[in-house]
Protein backbone atom coordinates (compact mmCIF):
# COMPACT_ATOMS: atom_id res chain seq x y z
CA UNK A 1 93.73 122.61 88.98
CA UNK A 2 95.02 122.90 92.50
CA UNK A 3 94.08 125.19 95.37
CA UNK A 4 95.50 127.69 97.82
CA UNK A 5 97.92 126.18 100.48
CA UNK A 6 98.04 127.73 104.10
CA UNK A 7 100.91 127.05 106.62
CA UNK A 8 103.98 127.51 104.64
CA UNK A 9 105.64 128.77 107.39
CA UNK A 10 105.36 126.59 109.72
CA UNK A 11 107.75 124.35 108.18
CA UNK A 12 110.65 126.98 108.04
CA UNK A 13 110.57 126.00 111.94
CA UNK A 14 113.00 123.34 111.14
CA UNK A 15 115.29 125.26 109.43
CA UNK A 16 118.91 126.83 110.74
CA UNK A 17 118.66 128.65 113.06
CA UNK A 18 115.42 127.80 114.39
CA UNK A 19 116.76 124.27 114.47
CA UNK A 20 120.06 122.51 113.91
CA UNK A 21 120.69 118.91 113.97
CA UNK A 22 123.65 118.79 115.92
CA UNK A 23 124.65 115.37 117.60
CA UNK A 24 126.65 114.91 121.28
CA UNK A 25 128.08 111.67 122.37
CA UNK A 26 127.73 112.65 126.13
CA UNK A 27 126.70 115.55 128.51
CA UNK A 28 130.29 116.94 128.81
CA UNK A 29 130.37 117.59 125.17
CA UNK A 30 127.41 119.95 125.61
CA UNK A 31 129.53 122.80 127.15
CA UNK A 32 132.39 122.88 124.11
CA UNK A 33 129.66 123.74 121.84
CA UNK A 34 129.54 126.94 120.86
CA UNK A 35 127.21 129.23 118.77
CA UNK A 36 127.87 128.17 115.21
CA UNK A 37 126.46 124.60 113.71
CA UNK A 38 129.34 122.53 113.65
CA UNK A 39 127.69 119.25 112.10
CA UNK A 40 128.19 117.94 108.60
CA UNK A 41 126.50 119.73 105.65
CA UNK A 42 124.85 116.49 104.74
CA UNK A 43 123.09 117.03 107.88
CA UNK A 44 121.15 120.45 106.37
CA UNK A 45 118.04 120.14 104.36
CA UNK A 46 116.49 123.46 104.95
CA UNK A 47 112.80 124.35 103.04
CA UNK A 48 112.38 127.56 101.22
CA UNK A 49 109.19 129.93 99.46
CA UNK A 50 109.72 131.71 97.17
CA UNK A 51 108.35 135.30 98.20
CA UNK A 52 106.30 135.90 95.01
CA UNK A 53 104.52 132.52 95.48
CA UNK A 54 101.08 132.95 94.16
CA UNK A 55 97.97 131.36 94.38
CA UNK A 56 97.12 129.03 91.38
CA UNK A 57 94.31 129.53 89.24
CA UNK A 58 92.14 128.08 86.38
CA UNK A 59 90.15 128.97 83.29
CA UNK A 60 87.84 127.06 82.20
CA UNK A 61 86.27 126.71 78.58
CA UNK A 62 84.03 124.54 76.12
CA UNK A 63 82.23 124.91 73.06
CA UNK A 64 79.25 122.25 72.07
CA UNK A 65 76.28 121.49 70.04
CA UNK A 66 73.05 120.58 71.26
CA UNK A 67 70.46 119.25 68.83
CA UNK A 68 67.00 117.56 70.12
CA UNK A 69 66.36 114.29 68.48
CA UNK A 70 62.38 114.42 69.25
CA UNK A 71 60.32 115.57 72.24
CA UNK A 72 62.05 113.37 74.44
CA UNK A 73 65.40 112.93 73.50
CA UNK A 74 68.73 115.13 72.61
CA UNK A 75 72.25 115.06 72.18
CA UNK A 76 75.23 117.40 73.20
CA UNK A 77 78.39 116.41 71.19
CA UNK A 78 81.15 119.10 73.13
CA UNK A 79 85.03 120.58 73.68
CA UNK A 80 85.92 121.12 77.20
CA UNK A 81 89.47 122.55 78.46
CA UNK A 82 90.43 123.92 81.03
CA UNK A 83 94.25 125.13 82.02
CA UNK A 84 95.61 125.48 85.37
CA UNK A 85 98.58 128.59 86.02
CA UNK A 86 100.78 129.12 89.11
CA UNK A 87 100.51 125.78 90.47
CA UNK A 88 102.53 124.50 93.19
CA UNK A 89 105.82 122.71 92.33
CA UNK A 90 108.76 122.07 95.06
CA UNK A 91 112.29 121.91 93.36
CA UNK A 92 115.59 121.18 94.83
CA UNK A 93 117.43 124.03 93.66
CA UNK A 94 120.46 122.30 94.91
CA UNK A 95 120.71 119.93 92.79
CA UNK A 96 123.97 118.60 91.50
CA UNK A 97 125.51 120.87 88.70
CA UNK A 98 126.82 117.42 87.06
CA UNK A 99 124.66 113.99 87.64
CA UNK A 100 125.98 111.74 90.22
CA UNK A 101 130.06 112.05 91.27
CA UNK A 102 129.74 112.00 95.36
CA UNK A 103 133.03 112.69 97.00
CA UNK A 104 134.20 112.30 100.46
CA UNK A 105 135.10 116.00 101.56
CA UNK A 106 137.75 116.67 104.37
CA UNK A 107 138.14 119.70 105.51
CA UNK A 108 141.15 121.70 106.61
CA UNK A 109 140.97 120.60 109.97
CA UNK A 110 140.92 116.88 109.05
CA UNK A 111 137.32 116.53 109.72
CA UNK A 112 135.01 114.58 107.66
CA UNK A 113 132.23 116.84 105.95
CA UNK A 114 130.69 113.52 104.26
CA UNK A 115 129.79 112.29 100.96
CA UNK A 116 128.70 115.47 98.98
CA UNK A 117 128.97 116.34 95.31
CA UNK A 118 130.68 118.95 94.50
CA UNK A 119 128.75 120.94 91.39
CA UNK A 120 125.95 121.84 93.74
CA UNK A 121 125.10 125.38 93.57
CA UNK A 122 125.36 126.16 97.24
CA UNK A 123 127.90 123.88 98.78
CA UNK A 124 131.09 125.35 101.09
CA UNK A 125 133.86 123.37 101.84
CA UNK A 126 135.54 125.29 104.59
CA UNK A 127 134.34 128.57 106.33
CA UNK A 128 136.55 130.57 103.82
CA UNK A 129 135.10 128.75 100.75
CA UNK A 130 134.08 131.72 98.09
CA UNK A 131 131.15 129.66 97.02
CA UNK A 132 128.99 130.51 99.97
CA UNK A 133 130.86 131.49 103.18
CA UNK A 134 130.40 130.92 106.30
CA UNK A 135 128.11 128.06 105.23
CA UNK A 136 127.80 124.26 105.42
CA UNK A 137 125.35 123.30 102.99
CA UNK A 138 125.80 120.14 101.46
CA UNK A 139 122.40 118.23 101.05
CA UNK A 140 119.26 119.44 99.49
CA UNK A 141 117.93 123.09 99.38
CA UNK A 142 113.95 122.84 98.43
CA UNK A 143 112.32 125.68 97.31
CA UNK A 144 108.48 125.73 97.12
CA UNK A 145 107.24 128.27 94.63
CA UNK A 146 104.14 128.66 91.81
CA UNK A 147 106.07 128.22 88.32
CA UNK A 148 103.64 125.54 87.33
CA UNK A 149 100.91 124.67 85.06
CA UNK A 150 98.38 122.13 83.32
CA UNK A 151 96.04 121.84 80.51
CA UNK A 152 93.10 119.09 80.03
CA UNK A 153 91.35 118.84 76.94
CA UNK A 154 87.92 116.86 76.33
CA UNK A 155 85.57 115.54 74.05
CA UNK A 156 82.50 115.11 75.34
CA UNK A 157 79.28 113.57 73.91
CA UNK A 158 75.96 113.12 75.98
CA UNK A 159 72.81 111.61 75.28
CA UNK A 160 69.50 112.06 76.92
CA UNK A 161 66.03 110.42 77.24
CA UNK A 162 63.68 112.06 79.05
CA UNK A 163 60.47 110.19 80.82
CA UNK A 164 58.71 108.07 77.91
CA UNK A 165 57.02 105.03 78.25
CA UNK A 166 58.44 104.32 81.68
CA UNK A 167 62.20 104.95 80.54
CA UNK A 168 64.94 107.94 80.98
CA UNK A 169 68.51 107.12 80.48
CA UNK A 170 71.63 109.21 80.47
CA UNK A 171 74.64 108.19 78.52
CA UNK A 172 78.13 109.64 78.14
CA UNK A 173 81.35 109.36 76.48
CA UNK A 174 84.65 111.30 77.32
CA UNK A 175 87.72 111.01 75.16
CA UNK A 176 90.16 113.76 77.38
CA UNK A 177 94.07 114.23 78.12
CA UNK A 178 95.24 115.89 81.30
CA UNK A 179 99.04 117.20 81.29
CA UNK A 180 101.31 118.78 83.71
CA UNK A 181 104.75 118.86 84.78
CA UNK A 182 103.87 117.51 88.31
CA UNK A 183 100.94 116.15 90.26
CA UNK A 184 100.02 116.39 93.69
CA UNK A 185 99.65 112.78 95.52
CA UNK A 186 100.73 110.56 97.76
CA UNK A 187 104.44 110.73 96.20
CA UNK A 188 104.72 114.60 96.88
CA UNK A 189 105.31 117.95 93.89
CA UNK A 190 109.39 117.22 93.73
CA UNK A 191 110.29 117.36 90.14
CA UNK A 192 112.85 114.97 88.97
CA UNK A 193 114.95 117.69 87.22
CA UNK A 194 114.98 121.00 88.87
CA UNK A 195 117.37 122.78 86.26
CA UNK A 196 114.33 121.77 83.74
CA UNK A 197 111.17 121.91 84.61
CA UNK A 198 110.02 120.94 81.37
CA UNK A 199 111.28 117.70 81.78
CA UNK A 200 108.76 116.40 83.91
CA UNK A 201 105.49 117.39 81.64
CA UNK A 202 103.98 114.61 80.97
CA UNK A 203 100.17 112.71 81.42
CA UNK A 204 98.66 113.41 85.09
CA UNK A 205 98.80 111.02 87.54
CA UNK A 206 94.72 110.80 87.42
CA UNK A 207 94.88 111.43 83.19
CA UNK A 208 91.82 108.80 82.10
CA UNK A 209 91.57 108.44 78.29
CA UNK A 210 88.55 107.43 77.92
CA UNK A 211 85.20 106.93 80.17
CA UNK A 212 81.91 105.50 79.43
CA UNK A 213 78.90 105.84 81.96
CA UNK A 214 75.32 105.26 81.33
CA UNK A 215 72.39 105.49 83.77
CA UNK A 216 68.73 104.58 83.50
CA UNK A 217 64.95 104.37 85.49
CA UNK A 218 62.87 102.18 84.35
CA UNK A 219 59.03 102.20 85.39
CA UNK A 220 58.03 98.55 85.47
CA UNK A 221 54.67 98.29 83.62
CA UNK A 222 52.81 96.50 86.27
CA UNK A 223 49.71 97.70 87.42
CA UNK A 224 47.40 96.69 89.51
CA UNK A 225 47.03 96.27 93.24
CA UNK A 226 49.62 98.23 95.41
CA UNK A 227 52.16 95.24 95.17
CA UNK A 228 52.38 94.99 91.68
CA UNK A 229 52.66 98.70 90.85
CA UNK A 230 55.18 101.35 91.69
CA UNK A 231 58.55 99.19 90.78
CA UNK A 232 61.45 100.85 89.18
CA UNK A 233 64.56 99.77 88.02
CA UNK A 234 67.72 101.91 88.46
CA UNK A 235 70.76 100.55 86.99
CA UNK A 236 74.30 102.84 86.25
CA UNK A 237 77.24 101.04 84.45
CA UNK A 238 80.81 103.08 84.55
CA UNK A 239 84.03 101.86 82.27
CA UNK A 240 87.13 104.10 82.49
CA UNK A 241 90.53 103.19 80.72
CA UNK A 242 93.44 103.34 83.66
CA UNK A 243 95.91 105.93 84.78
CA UNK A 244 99.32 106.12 83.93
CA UNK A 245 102.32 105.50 86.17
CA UNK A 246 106.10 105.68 85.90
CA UNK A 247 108.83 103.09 85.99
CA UNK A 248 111.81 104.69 88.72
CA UNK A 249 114.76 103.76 89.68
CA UNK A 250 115.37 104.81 93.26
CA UNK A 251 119.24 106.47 92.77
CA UNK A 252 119.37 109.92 95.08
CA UNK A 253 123.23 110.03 93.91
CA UNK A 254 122.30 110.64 90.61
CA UNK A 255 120.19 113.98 91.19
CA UNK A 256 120.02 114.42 94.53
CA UNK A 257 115.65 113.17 94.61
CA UNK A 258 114.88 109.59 95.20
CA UNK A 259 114.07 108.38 92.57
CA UNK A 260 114.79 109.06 88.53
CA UNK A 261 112.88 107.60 85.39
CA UNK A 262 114.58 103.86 84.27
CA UNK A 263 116.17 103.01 80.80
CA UNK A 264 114.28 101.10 78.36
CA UNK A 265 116.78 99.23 76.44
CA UNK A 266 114.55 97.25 74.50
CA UNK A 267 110.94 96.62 73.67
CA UNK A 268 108.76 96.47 77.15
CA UNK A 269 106.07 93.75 77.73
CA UNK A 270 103.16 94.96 79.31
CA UNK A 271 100.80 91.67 80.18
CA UNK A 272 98.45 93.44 81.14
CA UNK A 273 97.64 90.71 83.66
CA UNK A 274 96.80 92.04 87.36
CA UNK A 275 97.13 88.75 89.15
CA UNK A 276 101.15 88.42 88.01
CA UNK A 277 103.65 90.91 86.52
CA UNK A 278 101.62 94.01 85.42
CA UNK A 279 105.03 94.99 83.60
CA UNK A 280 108.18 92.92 83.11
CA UNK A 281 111.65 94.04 84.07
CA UNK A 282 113.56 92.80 81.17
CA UNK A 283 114.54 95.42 78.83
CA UNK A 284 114.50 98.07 81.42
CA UNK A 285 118.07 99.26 83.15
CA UNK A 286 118.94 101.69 85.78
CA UNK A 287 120.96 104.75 83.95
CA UNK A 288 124.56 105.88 85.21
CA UNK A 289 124.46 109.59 85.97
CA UNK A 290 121.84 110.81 83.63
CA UNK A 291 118.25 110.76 83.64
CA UNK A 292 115.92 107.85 82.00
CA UNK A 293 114.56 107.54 78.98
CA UNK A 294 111.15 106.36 79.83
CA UNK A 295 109.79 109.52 81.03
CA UNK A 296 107.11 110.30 83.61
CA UNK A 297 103.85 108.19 83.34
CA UNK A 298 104.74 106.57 80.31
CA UNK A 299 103.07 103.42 81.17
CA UNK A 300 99.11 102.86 81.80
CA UNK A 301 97.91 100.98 84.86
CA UNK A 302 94.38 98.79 84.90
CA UNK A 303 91.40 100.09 84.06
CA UNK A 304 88.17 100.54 86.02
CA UNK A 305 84.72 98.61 85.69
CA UNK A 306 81.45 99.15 87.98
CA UNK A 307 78.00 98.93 87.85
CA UNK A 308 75.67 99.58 90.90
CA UNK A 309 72.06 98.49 90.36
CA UNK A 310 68.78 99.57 92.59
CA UNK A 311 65.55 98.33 93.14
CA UNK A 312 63.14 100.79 94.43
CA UNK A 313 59.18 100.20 95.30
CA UNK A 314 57.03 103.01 95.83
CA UNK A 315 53.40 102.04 97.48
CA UNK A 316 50.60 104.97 98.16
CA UNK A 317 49.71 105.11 101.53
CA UNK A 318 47.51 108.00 101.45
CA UNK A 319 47.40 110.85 98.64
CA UNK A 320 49.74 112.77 100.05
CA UNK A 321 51.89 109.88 101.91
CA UNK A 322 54.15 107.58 99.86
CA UNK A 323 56.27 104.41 101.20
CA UNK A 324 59.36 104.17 99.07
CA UNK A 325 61.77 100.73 99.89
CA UNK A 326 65.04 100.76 98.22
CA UNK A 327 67.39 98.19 97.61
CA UNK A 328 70.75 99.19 96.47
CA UNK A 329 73.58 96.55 95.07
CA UNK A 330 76.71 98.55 94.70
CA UNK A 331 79.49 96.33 92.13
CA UNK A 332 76.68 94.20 91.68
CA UNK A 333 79.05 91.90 89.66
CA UNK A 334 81.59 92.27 92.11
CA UNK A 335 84.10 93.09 89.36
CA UNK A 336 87.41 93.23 90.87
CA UNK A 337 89.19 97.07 90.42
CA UNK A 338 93.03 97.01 91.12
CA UNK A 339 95.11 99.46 91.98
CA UNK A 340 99.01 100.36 90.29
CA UNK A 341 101.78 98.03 89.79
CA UNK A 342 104.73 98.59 91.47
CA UNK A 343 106.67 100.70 89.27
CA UNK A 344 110.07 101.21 91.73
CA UNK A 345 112.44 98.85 89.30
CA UNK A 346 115.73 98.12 91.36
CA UNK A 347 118.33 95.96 90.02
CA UNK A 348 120.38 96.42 92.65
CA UNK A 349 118.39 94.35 94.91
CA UNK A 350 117.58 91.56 92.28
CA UNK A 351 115.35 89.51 94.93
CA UNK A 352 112.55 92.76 94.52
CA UNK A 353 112.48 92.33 91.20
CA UNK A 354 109.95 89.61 91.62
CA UNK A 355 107.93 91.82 93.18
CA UNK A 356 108.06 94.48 90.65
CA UNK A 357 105.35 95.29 88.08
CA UNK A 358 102.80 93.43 90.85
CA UNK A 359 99.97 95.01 92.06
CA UNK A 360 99.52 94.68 95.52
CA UNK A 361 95.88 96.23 96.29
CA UNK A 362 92.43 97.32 94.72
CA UNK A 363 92.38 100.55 93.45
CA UNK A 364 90.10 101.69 96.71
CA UNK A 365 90.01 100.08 100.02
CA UNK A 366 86.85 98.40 101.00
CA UNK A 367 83.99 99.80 101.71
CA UNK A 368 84.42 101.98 99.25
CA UNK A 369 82.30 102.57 95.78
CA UNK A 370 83.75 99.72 93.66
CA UNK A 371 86.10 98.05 95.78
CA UNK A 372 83.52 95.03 96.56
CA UNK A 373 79.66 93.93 96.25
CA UNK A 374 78.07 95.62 98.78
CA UNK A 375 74.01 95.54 99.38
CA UNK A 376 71.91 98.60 101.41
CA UNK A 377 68.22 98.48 102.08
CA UNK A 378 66.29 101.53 103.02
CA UNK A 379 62.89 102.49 103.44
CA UNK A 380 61.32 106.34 102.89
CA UNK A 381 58.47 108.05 104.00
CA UNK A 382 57.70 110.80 101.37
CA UNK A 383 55.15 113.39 101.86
């Protein structure tokens, strides 16, 4: 479940020695530098691939029944899974050795090399330093490589009318789990814990338990002159449960990443209530050099609701010309959809706990499907 990423190179540009971040106080400075970086290794956050990097793929499989109930209507009761291999995943193989400990490091000249912790695999302290010579590397080392992978597993159970006495519905019911150790989104494919991948599995950021949509047409059974016949009815209803999210603490000393999983120290209260605290922050607490106990996505977020409804009258003009109007109400109801609560939990800063657990948008901006009642009117020519 991902697909093949070009232009990996081009952001090795910004690595030594294509580019070093080295900083001058004034123009005379410029001609006392010479050919090595002299900056501090906090400074370097060079990007690696890992030469064998492959291109993900999938396989797909299912296994279902399908039984018709009469002439005009059936049933498919089915397993779907599919499982995704070699999928991206960027790790910061870097990271500290031991959680958290930054030290000040001076080096044998008396200069400052900055706040680094010392267990990182690839870290030098002086140009002599048997750990990596020759080399100031103090900050994160990302490596981009394919050691990834995901599995989603469905049931699925259909039903369908075909046209009888004006009607022919569609209705279906999915009861599914997607896992993997990382999704791709707005928030990036860094893992939390790069010396354990496994650590990260958990529900997908798009993992939907369950969904529910049904769909009909309904032939009105007016006949008559061309005003009164030719009306249909067209509604579709969809109900999803939400998607999970995580609870973080943002604490780059700890690991090296932003942000880490939070402690739950006691029983969590999820309202449930989108206009106030989604989640409260009692009972959670950041942790001191380790990783959380909450996990990744170990919390669900709001659910989804929508139905879109359409009105459509078709009037013969001529035998082989037909007239179609149609007159679409999408969110008919107008059924707010939210989007996630804010999840970042920092006690540090107690005045943002207010604003933690609050959700601070729909789920989709407007104008798009669900976000808002919208109305479209249309008219066909069909021949």
């Amino acid at each position: 479940m991902d697909q093949p990423i070009t232009g990996f190179v081009t952001g090795l540009t910004s690595n030594p020695n294509f580019a070093l971040p080295i900083s001058v106080t004034n123009q005379t400075a410029l001609g006392a530098l010479n050919a090595q970086f002299n900056g501090k290794p906090i400074q370097i956050s060079p990007t690696v691939i890992d030469p064998n990097f492959k291109n993900a793929d999938t396989q797909s499989f299912n296994l279902n029944i399908q039984q018709e109930i009469d002439k005009n209507t059936s049933f498919m009761v089915g397993y779907f899974g599919t499982k995704g291999t070699h999928l991206e995943l960027e790790q910061d193989i870097n990271q500290f050795g031991v959680l958290g400990s930054p030290q000040n490091f001076i080096d044998p000249n008396n200069k400052s090399l900055g706040t680094l912790n010392p267990t990182r695999p690839f870290l030098s302290l002086s140009p002599n330093s048997p750990r990596l010579p020759g080399t100031l590397l103090g900050n994160s080392l990302t490596e981009r490589f394919s050691g990834s992978n995901s599995n989603y597993n469905a049931l699925w159970i259909t039903a369908n009318r075909r046209l009888s006495h004006g009607l022919q519905f569609n209705a279906s019911y999915t009861w599914s789990h997607s896992i993997d150790d990382v999704s791709r989104n707005n928030n990036g494919i860094v893992i939390q814990d790069s010396t354990n991948i496994a650590s990260g599995r958990g529900s997908s950021d798009f993992d939907v338990r369950h969904r529910f949509v049904v769909n009909a047409i309904y032939d009105l059974p007016f006949k008559g002159n061309r005003f009164k016949s030719g009306w249909e009815l067209a509604p579709i209803a969809s109900l999803q449960s939400g998607n999970p999210f995580s609870v973080t603490v943002p604490s780059s000393l700890i690991t090296g990443v932003a942000n880490v999983a939070a402690n739950a120290v006691g029983p969590i209260t999820v309202t449930g209530n989108p206009l106030g605290q989604w989640i409260l922050p009692a009972n959670f607490a950041a942790p001191t050099n380790t990783f959380g106990n909450t996990g990744r996505n170990g919390f669900t977020g709001p659910g989804f609701t929508n139905v879109d409804f359409a009105l459509i009258k078709n009037t013969k003009l001529t035998e082989r010309l037909n007239a179609q109007f149609v007159a679409n109400a999408f969110d008919i109801f107008n059924h707010p959809n939210y989007g996630q609560p804010n999840g970042l939990f920092n006690p540090a800063t107690p005045a943002t706990l207010a604003g933690f657990g609050v959700i601070g948008s729909t789920r989709f901006p407007a104008g798009d499907s669900g976000s808002s009642r919208q109305m479209q009117f249309a008219i066909k020519l069909q021949f």
